[in-house]
PDB file of N, CA and C in Angstrom:
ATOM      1  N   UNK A   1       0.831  -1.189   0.000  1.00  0.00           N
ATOM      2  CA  UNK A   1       0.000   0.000   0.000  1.00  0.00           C
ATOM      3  C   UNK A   1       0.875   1.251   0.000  1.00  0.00           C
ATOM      4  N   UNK A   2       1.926   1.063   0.525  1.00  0.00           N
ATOM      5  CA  UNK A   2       2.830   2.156   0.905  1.00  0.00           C
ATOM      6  C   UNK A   2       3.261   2.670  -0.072  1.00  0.00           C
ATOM      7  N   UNK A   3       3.771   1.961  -1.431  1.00  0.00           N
ATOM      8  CA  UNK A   3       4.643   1.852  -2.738  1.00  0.00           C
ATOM      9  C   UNK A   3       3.531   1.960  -3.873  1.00  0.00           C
ATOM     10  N   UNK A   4       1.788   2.002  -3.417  1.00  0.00           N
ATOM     11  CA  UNK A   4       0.920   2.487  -4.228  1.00  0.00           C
ATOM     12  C   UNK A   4       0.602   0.985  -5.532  1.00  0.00           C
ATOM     13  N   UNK A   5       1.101  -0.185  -5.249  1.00  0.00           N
ATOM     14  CA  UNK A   5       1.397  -1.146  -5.826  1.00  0.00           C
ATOM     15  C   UNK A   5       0.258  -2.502  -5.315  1.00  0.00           C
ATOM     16  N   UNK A   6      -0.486  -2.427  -6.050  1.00  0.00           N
ATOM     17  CA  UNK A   6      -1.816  -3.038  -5.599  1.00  0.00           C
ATOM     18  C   UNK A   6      -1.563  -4.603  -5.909  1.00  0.00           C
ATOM     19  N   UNK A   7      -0.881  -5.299  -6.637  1.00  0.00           N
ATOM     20  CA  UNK A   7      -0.837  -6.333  -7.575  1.00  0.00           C
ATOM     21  C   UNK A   7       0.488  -6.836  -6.410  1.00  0.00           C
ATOM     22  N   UNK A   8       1.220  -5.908  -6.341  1.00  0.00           N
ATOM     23  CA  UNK A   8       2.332  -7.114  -5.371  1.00  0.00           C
ATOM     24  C   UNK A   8       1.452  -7.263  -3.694  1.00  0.00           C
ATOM     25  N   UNK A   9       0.808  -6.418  -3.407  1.00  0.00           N
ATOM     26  CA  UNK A   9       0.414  -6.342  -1.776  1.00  0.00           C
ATOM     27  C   UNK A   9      -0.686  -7.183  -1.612  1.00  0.00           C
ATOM     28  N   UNK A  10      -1.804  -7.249  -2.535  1.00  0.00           N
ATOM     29  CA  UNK A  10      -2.900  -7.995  -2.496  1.00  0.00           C
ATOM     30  C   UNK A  10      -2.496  -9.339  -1.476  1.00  0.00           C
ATOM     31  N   UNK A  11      -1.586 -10.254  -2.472  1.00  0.00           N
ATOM     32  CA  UNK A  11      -1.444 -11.804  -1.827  1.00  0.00           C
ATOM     33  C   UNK A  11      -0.588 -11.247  -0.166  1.00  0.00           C
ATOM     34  N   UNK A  12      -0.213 -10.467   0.209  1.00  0.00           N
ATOM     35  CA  UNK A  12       0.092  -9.934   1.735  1.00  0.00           C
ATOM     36  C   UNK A  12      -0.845  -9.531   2.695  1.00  0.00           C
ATOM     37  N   UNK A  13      -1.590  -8.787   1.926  1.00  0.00           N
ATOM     38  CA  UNK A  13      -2.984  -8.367   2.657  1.00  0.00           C
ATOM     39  C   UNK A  13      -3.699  -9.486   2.986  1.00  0.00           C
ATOM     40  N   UNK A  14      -3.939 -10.450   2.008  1.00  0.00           N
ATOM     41  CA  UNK A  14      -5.138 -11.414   2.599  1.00  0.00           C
ATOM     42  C   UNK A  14      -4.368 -12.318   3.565  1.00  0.00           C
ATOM     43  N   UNK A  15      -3.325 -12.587   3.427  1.00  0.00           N
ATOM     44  CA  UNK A  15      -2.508 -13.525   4.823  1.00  0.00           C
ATOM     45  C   UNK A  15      -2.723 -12.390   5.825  1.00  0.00           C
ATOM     46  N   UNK A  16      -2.504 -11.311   5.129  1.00  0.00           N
ATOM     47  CA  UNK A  16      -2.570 -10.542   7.204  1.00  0.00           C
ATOM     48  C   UNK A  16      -3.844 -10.354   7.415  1.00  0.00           C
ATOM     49  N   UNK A  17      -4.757 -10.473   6.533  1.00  0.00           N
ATOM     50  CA  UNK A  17      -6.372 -10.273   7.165  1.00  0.00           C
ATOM     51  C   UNK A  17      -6.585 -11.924   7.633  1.00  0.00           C
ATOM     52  N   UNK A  18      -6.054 -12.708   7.227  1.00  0.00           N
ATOM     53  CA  UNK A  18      -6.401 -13.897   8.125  1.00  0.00           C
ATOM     54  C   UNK A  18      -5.692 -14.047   8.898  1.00  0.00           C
ATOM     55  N   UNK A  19      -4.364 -13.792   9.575  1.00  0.00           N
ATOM     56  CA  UNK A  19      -4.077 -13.706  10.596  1.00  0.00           C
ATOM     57  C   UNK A  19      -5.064 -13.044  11.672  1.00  0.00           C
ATOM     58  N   UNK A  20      -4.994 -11.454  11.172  1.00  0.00           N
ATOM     59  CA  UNK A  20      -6.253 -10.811  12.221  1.00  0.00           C
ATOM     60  C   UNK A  20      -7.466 -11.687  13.005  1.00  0.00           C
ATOM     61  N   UNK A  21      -7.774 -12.455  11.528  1.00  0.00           N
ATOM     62  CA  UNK A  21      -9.304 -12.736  12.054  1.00  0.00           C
ATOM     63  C   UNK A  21      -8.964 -14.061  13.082  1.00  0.00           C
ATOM     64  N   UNK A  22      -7.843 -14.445  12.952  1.00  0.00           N
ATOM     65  CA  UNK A  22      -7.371 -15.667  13.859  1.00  0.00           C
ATOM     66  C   UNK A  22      -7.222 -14.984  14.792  1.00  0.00           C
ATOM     67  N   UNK A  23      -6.498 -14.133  15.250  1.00  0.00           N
ATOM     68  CA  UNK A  23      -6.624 -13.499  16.634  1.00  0.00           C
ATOM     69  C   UNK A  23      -7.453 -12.174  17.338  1.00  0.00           C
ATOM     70  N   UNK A  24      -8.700 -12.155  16.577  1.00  0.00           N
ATOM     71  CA  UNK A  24      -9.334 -10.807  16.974  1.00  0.00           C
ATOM     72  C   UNK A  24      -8.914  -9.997  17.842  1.00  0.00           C
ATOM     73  N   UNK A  25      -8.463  -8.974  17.132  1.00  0.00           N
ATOM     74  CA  UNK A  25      -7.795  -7.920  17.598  1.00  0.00           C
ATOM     75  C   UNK A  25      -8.384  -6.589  17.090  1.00  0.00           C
ATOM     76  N   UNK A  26      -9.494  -5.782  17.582  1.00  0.00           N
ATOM     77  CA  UNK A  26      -9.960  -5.093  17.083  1.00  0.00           C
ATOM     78  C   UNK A  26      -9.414  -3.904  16.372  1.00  0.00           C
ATOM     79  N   UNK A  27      -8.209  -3.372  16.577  1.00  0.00           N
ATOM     80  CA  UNK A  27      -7.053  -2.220  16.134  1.00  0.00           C
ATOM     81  C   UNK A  27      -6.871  -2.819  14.252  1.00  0.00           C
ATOM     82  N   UNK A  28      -6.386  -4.225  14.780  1.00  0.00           N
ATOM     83  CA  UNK A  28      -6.041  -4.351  13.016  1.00  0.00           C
ATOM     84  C   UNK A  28      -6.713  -4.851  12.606  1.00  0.00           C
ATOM     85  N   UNK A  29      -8.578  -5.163  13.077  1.00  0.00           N
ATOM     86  CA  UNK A  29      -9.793  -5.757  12.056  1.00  0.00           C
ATOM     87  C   UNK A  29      -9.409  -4.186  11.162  1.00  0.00           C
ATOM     88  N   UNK A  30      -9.203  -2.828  11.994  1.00  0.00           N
ATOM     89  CA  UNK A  30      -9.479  -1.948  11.204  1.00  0.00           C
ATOM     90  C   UNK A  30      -8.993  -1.683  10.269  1.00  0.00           C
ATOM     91  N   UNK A  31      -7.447  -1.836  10.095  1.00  0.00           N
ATOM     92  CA  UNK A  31      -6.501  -2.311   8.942  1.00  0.00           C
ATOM     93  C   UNK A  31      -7.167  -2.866   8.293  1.00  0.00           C
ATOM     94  N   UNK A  32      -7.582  -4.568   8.465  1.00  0.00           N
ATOM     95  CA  UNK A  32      -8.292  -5.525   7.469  1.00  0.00           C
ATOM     96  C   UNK A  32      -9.681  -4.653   6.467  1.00  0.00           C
ATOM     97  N   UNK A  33     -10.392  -3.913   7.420  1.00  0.00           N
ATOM     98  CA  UNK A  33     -11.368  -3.013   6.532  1.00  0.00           C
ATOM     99  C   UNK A  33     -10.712  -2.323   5.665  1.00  0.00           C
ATOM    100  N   UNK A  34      -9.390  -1.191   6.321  1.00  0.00           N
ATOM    101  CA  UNK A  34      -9.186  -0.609   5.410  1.00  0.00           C
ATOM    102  C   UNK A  34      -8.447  -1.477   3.807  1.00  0.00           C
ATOM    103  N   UNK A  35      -7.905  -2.228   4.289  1.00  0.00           N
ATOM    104  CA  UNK A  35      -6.931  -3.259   2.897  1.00  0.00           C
ATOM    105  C   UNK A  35      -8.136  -3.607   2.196  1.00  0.00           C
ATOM    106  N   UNK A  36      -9.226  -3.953   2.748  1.00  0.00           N
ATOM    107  CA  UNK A  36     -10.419  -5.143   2.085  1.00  0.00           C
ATOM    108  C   UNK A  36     -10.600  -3.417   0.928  1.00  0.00           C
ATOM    109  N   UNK A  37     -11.286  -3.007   1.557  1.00  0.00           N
ATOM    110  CA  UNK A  37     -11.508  -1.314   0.801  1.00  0.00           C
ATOM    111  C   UNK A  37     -10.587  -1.221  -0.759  1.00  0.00           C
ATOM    112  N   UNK A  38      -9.151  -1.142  -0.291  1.00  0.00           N
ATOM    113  CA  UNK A  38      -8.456  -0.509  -1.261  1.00  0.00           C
ATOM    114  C   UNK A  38      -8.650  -1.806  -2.175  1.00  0.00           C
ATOM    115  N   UNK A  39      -8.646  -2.965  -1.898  1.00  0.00           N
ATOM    116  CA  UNK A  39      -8.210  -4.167  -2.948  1.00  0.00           C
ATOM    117  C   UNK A  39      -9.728  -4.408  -3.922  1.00  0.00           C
ATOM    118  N   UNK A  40     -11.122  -4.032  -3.077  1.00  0.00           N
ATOM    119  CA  UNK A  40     -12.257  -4.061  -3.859  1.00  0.00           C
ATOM    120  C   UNK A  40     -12.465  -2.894  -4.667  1.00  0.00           C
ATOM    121  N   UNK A  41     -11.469  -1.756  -3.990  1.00  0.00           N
ATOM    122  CA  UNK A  41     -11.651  -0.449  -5.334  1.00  0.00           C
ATOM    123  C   UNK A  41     -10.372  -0.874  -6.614  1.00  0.00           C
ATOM    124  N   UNK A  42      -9.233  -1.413  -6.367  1.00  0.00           N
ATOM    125  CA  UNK A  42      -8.280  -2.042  -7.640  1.00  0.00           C
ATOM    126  C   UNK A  42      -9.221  -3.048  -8.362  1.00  0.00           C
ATOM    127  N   UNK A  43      -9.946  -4.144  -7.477  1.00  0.00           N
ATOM    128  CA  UNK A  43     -10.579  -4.821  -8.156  1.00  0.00           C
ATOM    129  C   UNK A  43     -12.007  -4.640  -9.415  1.00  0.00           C
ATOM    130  N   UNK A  44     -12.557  -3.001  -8.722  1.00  0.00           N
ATOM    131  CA  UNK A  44     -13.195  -2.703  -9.842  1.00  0.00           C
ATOM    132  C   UNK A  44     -14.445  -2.317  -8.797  1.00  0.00           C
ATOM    133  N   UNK A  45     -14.654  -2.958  -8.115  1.00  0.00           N
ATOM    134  CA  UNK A  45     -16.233  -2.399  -7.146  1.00  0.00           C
ATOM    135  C   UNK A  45     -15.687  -1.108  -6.377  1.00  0.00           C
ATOM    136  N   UNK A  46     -15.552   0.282  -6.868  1.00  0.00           N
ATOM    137  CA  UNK A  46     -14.949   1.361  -6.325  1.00  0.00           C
ATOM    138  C   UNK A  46     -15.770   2.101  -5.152  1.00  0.00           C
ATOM    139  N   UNK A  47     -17.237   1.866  -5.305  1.00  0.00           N
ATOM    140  CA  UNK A  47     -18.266   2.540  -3.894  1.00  0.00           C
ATOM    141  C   UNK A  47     -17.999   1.678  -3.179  1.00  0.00           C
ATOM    142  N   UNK A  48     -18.180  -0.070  -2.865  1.00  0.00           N
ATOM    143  CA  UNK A  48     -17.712  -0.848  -1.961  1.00  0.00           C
ATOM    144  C   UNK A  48     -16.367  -0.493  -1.421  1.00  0.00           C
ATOM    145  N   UNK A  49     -15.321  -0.559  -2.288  1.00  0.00           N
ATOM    146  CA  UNK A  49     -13.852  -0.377  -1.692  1.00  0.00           C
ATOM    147  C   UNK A  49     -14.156   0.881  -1.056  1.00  0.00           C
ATOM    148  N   UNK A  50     -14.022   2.086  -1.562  1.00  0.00           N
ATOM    149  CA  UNK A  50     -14.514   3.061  -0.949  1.00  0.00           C
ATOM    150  C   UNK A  50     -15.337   3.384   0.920  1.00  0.00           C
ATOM    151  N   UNK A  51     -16.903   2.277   0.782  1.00  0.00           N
ATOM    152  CA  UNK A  51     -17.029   2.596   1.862  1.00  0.00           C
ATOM    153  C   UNK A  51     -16.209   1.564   3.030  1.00  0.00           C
ATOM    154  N   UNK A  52     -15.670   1.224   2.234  1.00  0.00           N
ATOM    155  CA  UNK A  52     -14.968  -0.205   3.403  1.00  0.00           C
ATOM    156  C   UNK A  52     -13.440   0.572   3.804  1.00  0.00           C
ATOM    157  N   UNK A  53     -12.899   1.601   3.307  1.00  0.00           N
ATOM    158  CA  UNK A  53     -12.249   2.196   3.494  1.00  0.00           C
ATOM    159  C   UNK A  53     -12.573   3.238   4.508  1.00  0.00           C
ATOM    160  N   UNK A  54     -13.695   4.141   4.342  1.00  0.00           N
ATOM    161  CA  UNK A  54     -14.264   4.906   5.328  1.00  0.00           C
ATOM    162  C   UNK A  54     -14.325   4.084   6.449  1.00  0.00           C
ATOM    163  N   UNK A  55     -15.343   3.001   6.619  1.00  0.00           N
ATOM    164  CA  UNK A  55     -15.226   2.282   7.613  1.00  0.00           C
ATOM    165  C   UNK A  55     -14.120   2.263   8.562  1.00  0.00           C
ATOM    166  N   UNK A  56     -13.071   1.459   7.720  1.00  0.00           N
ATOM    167  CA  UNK A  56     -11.662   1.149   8.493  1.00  0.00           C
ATOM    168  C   UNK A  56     -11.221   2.313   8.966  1.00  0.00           C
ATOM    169  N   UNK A  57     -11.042   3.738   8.150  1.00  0.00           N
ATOM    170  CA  UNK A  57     -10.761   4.671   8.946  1.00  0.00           C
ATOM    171  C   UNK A  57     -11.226   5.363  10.095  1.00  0.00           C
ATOM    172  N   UNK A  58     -12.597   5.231   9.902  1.00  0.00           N
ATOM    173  CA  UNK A  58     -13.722   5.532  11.415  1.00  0.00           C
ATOM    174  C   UNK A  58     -13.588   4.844  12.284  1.00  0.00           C
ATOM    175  N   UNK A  59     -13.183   3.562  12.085  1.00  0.00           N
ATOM    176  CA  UNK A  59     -12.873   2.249  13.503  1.00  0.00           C
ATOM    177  C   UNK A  59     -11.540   3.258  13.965  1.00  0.00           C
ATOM    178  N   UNK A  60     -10.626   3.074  13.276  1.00  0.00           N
ATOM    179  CA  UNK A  60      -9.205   3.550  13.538  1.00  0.00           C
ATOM    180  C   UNK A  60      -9.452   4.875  14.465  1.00  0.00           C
ATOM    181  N   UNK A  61     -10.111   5.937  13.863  1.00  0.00           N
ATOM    182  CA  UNK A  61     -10.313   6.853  15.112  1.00  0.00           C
ATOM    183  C   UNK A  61     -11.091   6.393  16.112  1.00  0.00           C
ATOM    184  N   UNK A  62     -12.057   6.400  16.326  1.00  0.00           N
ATOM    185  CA  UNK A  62     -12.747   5.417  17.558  1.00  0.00           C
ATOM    186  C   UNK A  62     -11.936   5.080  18.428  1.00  0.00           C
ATOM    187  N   UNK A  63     -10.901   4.148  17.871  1.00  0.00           N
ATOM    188  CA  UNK A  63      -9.778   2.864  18.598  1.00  0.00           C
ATOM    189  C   UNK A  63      -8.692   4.436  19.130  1.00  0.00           C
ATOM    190  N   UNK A  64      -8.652   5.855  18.648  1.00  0.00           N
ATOM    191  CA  UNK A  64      -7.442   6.538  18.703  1.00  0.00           C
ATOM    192  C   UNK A  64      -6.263   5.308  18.543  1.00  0.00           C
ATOM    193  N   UNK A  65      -6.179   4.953  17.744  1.00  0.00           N
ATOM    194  CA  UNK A  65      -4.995   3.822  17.187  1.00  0.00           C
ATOM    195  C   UNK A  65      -4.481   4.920  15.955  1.00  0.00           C
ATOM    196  N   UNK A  66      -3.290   5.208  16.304  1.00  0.00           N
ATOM    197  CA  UNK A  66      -2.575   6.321  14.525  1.00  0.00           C
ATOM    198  C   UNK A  66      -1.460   5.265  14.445  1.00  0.00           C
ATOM    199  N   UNK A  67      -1.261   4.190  14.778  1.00  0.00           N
ATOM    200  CA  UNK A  67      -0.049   3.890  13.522  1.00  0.00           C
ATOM    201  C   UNK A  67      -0.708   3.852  12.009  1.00  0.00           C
ATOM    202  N   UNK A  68       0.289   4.189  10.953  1.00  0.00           N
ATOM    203  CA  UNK A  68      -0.226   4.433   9.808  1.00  0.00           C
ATOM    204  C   UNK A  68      -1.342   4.839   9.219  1.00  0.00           C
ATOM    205  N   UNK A  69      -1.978   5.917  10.332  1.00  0.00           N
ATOM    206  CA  UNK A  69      -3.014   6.736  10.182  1.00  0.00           C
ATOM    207  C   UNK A  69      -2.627   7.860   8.529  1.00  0.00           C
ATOM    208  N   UNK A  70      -1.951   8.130   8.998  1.00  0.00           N
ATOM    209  CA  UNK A  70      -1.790   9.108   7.807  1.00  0.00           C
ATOM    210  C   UNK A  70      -1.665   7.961   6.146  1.00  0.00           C
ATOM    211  N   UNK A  71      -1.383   6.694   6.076  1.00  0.00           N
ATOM    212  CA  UNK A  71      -0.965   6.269   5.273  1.00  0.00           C
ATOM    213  C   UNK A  71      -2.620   5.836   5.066  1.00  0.00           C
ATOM    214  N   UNK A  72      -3.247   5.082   5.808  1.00  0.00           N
ATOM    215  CA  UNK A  72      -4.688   5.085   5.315  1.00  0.00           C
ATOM    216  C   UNK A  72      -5.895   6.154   4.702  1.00  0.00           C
ATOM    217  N   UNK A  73      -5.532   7.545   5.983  1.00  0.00           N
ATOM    218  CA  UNK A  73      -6.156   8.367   5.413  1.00  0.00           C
ATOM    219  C   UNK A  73      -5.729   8.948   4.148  1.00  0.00           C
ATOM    220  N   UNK A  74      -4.644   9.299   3.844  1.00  0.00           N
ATOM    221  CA  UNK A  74      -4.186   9.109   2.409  1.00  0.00           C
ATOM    222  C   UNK A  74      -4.499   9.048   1.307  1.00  0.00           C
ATOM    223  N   UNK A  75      -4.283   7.224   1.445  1.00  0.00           N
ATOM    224  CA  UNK A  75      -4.952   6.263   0.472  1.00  0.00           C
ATOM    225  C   UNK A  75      -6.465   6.359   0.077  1.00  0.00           C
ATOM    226  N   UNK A  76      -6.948   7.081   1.296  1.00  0.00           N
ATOM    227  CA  UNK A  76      -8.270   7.207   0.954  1.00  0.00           C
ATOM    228  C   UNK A  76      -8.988   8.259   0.415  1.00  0.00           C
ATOM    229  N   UNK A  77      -7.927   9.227   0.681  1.00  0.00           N
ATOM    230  CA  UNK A  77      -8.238  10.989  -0.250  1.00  0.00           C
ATOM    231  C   UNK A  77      -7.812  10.616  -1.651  1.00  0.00           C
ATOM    232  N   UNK A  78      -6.531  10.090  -1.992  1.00  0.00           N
ATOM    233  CA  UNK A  78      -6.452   8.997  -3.340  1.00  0.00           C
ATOM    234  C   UNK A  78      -7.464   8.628  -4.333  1.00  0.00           C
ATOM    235  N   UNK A  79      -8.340   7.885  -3.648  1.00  0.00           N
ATOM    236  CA  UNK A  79      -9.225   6.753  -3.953  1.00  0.00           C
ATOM    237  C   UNK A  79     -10.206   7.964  -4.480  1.00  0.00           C
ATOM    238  N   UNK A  80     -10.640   8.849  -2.940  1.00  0.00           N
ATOM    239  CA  UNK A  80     -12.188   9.654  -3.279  1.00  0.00           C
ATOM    240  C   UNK A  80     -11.922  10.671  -4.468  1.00  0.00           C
ATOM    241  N   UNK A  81     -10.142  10.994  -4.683  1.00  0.00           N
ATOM    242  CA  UNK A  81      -9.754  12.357  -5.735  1.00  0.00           C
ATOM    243  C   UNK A  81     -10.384  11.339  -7.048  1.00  0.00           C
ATOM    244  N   UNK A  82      -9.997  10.156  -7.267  1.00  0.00           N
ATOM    245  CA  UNK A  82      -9.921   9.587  -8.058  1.00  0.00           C
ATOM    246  C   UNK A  82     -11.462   9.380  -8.790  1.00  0.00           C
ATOM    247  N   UNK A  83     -11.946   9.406  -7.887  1.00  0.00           N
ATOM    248  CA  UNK A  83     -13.562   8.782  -7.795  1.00  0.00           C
ATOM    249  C   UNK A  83     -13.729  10.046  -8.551  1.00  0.00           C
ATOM    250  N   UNK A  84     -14.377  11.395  -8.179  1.00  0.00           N
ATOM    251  CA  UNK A  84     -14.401  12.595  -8.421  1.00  0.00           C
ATOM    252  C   UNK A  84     -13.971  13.070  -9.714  1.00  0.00           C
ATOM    253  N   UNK A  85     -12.564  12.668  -9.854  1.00  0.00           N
ATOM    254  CA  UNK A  85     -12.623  13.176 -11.191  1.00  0.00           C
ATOM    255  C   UNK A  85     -13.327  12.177 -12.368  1.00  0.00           C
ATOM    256  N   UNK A  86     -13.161  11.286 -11.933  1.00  0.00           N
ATOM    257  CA  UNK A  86     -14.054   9.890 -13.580  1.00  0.00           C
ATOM    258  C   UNK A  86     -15.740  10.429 -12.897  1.00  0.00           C
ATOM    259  N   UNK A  87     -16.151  10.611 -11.876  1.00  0.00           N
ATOM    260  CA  UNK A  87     -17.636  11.457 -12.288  1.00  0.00           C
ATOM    261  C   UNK A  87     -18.093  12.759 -12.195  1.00  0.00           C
ATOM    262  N   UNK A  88     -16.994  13.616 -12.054  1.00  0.00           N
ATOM    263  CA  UNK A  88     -16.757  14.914 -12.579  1.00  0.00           C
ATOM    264  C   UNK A  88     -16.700  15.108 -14.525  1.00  0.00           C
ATOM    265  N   UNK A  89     -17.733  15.791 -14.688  1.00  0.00           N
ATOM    266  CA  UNK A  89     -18.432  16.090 -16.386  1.00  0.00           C
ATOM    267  C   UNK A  89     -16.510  16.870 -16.425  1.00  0.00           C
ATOM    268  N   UNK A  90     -16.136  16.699 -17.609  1.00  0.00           N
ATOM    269  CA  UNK A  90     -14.994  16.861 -17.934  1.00  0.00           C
ATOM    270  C   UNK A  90     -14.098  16.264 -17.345  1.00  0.00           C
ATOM    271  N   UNK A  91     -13.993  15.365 -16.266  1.00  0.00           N
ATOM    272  CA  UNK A  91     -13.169  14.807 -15.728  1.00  0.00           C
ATOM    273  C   UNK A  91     -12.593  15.442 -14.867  1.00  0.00           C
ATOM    274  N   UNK A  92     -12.689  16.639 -14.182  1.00  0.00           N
ATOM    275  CA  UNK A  92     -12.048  17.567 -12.924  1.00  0.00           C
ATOM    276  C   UNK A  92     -12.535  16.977 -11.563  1.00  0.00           C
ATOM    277  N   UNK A  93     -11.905  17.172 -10.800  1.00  0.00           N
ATOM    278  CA  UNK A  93     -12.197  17.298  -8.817  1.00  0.00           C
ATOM    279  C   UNK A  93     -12.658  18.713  -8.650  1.00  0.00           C
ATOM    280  N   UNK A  94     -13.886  19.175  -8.563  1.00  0.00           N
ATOM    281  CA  UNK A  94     -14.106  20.274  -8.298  1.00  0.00           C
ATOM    282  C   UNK A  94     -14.826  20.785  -7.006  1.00  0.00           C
ATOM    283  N   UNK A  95     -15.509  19.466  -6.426  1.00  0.00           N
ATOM    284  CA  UNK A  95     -16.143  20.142  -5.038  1.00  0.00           C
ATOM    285  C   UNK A  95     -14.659  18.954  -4.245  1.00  0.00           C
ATOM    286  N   UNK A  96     -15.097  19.763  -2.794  1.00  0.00           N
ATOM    287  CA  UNK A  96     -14.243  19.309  -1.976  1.00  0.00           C
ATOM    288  C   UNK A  96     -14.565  18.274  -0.903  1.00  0.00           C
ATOM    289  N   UNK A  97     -13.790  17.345  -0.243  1.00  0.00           N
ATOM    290  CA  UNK A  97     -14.338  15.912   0.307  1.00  0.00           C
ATOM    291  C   UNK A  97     -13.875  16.559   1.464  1.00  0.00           C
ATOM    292  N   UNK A  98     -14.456  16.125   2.189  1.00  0.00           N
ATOM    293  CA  UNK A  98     -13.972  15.872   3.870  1.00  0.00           C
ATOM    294  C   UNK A  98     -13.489  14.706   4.542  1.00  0.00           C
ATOM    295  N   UNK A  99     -12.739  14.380   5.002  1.00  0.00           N
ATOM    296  CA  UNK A  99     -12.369  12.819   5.663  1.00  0.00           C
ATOM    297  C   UNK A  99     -12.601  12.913   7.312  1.00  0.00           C
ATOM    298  N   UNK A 100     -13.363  11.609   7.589  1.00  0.00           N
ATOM    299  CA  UNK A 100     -13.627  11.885   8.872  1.00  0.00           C
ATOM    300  C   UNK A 100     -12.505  11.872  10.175  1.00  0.00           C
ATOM    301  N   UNK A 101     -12.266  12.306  11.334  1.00  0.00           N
ATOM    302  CA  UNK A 101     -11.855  12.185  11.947  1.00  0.00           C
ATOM    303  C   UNK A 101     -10.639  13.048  12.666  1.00  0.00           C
ATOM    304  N   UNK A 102      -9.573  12.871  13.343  1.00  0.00           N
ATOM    305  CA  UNK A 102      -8.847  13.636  13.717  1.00  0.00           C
ATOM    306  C   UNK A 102      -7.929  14.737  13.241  1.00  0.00           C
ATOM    307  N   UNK A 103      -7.724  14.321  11.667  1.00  0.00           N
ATOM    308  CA  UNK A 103      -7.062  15.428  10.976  1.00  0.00           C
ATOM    309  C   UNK A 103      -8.294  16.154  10.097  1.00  0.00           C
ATOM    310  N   UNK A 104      -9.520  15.132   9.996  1.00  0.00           N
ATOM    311  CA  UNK A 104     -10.788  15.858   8.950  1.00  0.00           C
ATOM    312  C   UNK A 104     -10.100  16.890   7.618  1.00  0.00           C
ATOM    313  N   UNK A 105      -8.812  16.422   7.232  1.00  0.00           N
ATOM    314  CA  UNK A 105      -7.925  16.673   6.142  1.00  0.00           C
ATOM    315  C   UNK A 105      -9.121  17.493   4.904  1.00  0.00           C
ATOM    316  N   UNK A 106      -9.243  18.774   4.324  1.00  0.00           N
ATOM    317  CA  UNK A 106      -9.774  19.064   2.821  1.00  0.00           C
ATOM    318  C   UNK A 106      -8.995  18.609   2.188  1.00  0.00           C
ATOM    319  N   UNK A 107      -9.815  17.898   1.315  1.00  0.00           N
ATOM    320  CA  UNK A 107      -9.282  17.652  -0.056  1.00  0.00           C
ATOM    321  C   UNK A 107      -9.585  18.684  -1.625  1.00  0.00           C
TER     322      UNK A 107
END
């Protein structure tokens, strides 16, 4: 996720989302939301990935858990710029997103 490289991380992500779910650990189910998110928006279902991304990031504040807070929220201003411009008429980002939570970052 870090290197923006969806095709090498995928087969990493799903071993670490089954690890998680082997040891419920509620901090990195939120990780697992957020990975499930980014890999169903590469995969093509972009509102699913999307809200499964919001999700994971709303657990994550909840939990006040910030390791790699900034790298999720991120990924997820990424995702929504991305979204925005393919249904933005000419293809532009022209209104602005909000992301929830402790930095509530404009995009």
């Amino acid at each position: 996720m870090m290197r923006g490289d969806f095709e090498r991380a995928a087969p990493q992500g799903k071993a670490f989302a089954d690890a998680v779910r082997e040891n419920n650990s509620p901090q990195w189910e939120a990780f697992v939301l957020s990975l499930d998110g980014w890999s169903r928006w590469h995969e093509g279902d972009r509102d699913a990935g999307r809200a499964r991304m919001r999700e994971g990031v709303a657990k994550l504040d909840q939990l006040h858990f910030v390791p790699f807070d900034g790298l999720f929220k991120g990924t997820l201003a990424t995702l929504e710029a991305e979204m925005a411009t393919l249904r933005a008429p000419g293809g532009s980002h022209a209104e602005g997103k909000k992301i929830p939570g402790r930095l509530g970052a404009d995009l």
